[in-house]
N, C-alpha and C. Protein backbone atom coordinates (compact mmCIF):
# COMPACT_ATOMS: atom_id res chain seq x y z
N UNK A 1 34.77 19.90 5.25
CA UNK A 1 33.57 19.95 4.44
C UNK A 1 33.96 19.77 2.97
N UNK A 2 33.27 18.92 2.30
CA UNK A 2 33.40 18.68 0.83
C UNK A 2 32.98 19.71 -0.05
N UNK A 3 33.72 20.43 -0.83
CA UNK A 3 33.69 21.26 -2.06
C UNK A 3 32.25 21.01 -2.98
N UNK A 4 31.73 22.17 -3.03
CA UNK A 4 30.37 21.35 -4.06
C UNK A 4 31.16 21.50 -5.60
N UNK A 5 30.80 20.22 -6.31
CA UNK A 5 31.23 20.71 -7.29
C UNK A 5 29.98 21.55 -8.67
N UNK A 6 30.41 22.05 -9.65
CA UNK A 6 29.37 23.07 -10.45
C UNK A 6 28.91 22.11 -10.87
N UNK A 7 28.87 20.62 -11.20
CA UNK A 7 27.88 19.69 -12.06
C UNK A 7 26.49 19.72 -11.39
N UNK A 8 25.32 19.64 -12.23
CA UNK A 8 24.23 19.49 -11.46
C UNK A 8 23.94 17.89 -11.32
N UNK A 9 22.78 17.86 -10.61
CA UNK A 9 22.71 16.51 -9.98
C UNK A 9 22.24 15.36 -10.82
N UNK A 10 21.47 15.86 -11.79
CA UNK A 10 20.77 15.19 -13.18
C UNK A 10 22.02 15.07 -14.49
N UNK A 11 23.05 15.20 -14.62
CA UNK A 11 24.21 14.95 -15.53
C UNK A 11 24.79 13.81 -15.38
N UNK A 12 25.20 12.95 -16.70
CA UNK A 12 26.23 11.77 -16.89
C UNK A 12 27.30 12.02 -16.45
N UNK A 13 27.79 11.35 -16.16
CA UNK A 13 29.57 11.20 -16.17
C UNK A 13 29.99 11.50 -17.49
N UNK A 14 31.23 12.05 -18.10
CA UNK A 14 31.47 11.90 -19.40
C UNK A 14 31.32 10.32 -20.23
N UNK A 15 32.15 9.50 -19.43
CA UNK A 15 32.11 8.17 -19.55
C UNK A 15 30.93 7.24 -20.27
N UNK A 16 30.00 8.18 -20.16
CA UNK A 16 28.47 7.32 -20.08
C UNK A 16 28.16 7.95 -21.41
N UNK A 17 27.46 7.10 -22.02
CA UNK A 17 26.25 7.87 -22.92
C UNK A 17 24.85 7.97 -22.96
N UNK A 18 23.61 8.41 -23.02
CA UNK A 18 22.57 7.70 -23.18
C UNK A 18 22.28 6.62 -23.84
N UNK A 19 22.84 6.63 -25.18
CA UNK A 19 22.51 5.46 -25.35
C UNK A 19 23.13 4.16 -25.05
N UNK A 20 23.83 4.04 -24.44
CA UNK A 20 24.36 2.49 -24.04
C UNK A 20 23.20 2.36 -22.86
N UNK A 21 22.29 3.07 -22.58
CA UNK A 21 21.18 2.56 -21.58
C UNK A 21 19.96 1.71 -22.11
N UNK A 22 19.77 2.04 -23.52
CA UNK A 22 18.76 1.61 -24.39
C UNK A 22 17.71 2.42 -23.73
N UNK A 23 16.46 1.80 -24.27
CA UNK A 23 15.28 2.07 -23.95
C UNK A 23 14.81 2.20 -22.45
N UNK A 24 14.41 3.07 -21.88
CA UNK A 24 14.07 3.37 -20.20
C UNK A 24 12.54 3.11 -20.60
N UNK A 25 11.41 2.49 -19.43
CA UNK A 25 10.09 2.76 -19.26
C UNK A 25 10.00 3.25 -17.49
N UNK A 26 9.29 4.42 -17.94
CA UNK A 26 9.24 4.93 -16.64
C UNK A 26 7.56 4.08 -15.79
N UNK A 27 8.37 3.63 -14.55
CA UNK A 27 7.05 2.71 -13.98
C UNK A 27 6.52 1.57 -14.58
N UNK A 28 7.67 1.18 -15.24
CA UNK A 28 7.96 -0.44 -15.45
C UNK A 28 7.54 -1.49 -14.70
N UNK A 29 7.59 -1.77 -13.16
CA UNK A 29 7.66 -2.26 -12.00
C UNK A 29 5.74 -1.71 -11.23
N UNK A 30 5.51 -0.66 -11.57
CA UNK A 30 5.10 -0.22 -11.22
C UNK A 30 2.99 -1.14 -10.21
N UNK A 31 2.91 -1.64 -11.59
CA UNK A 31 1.47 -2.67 -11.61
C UNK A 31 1.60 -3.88 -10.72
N UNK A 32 2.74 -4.37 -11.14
CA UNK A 32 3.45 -5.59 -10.55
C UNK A 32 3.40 -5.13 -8.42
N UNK A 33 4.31 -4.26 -8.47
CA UNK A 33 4.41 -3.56 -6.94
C UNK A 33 3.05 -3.05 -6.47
N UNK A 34 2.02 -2.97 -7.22
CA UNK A 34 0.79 -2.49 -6.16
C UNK A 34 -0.24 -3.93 -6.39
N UNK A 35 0.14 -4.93 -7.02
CA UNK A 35 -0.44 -6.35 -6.95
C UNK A 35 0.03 -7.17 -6.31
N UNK A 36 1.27 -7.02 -5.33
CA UNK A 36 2.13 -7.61 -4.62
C UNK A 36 2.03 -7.01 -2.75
N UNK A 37 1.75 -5.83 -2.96
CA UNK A 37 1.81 -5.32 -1.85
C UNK A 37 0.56 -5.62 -1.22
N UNK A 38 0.68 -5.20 0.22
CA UNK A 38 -0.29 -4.82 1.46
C UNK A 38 -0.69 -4.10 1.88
N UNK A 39 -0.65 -2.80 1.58
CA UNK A 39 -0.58 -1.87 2.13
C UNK A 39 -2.01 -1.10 1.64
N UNK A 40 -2.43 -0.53 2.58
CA UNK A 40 -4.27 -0.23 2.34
C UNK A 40 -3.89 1.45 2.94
N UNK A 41 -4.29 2.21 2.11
CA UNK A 41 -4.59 3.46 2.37
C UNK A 41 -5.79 3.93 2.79
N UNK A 42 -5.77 4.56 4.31
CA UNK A 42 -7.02 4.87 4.26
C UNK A 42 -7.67 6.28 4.61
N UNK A 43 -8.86 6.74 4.59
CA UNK A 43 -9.50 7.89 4.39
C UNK A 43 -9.01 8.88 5.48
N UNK A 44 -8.85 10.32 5.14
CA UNK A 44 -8.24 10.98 6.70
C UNK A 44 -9.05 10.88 7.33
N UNK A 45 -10.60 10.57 7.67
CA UNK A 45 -10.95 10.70 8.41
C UNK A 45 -11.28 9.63 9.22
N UNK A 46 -11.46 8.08 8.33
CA UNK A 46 -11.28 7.01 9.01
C UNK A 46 -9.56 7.18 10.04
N UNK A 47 -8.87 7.31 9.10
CA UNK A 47 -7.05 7.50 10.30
C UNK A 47 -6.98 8.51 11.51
N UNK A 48 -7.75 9.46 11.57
CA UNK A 48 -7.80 10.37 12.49
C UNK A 48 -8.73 9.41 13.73
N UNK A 49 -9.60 8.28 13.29
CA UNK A 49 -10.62 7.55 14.63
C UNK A 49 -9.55 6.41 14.76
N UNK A 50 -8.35 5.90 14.28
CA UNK A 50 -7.84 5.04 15.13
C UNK A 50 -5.65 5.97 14.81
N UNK A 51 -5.52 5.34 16.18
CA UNK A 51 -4.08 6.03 16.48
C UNK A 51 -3.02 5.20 15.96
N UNK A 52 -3.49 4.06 15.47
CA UNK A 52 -2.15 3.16 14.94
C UNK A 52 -2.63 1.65 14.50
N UNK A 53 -1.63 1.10 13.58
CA UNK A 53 -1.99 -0.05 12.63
C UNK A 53 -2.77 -1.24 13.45
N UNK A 54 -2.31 -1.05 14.97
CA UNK A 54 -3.10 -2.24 16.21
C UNK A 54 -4.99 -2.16 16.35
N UNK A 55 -4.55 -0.53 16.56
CA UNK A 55 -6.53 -0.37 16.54
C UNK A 55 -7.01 -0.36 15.73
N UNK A 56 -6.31 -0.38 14.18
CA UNK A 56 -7.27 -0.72 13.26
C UNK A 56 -7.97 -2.19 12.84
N UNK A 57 -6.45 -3.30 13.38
CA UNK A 57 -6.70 -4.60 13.22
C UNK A 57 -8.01 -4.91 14.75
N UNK A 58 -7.98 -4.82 15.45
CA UNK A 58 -8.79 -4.91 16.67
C UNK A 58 -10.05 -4.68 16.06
N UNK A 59 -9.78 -3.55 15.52
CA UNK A 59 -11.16 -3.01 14.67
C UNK A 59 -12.24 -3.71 13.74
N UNK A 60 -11.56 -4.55 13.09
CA UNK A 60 -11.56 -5.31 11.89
C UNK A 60 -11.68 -6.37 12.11
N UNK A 61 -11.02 -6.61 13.06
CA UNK A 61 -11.65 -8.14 14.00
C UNK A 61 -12.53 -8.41 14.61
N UNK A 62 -12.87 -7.17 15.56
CA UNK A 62 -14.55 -7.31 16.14
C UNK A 62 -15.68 -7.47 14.95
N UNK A 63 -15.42 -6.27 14.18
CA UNK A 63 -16.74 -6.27 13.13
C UNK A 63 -16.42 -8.32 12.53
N UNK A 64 -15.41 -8.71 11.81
CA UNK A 64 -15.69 -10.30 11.61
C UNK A 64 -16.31 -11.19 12.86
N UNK A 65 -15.83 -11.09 13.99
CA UNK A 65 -16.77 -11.88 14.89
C UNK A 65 -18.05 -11.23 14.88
N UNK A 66 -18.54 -10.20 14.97
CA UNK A 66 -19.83 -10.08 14.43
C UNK A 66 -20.86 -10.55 13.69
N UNK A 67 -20.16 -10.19 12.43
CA UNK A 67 -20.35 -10.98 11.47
C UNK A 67 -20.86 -12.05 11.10
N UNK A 68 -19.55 -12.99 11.99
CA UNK A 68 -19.85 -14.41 12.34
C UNK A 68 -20.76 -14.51 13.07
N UNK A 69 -21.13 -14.42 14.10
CA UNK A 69 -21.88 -14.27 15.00
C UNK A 69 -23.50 -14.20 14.53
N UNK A 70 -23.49 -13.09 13.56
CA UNK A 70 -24.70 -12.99 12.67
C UNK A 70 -25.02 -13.66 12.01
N UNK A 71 -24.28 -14.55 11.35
CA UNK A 71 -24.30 -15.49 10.21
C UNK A 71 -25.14 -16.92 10.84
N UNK A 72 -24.47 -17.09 12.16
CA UNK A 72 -24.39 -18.09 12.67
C UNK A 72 -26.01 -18.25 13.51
N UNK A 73 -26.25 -17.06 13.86
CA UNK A 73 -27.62 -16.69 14.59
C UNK A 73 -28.91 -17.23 13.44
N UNK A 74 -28.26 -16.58 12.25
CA UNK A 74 -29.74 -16.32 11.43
C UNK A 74 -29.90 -17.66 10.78
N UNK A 75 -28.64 -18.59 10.48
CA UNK A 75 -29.17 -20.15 10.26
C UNK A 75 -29.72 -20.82 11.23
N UNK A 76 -29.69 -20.60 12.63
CA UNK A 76 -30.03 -21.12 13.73
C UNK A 76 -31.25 -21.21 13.99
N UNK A 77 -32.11 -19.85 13.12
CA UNK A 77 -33.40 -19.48 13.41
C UNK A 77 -34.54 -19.58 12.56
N UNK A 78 -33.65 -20.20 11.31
CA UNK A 78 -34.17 -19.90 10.36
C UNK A 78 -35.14 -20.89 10.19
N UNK A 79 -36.44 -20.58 10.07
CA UNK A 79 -37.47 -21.37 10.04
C UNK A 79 -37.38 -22.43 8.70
N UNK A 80 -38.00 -24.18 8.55
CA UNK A 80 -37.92 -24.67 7.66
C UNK A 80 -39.24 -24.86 7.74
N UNK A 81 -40.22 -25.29 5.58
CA UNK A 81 -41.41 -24.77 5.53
C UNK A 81 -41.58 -26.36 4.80
């Protein structure tokens, strides 16, 4: 088993200084990574009615053929005057 040593976990090396890091922005990346991504969070109580990422797409797919379906009905019927 490895010796802990007394440094805590947030300390430089001697070697280092702060400033040879320059300027830090915390969450730099940050705007960029949620305009890039996919990832959809959703409500606990919508996630508790489906068990995994499959039944949600299934989900999401019926309601668009619907949709379609509706779209497609109501030009069909639609009276011209």
């Amino acid at each position: 088993m490895k010796k802990v040593n007394g440094k805590r976990e947030g300390d430089l090396r001697p070697e280092y200084k702060r400033s040879d890091f320059g300027h830090l922005v915390r969450g730099k990346h940050a705007q960029r990574s949620t305009e890039q991504s996919n990832i959809v969070v959703l409500d606990p109580q919508v996630a508790r009615a489906f068990p995994n990422d499959r039944a949600v797409n299934r989900a999401l797919r019926a309601v668009l053929r619907l949709r379609k379906a509706k779209a497609t009905r109501s030009r069909r019927f639609r009276r011209t005057g």
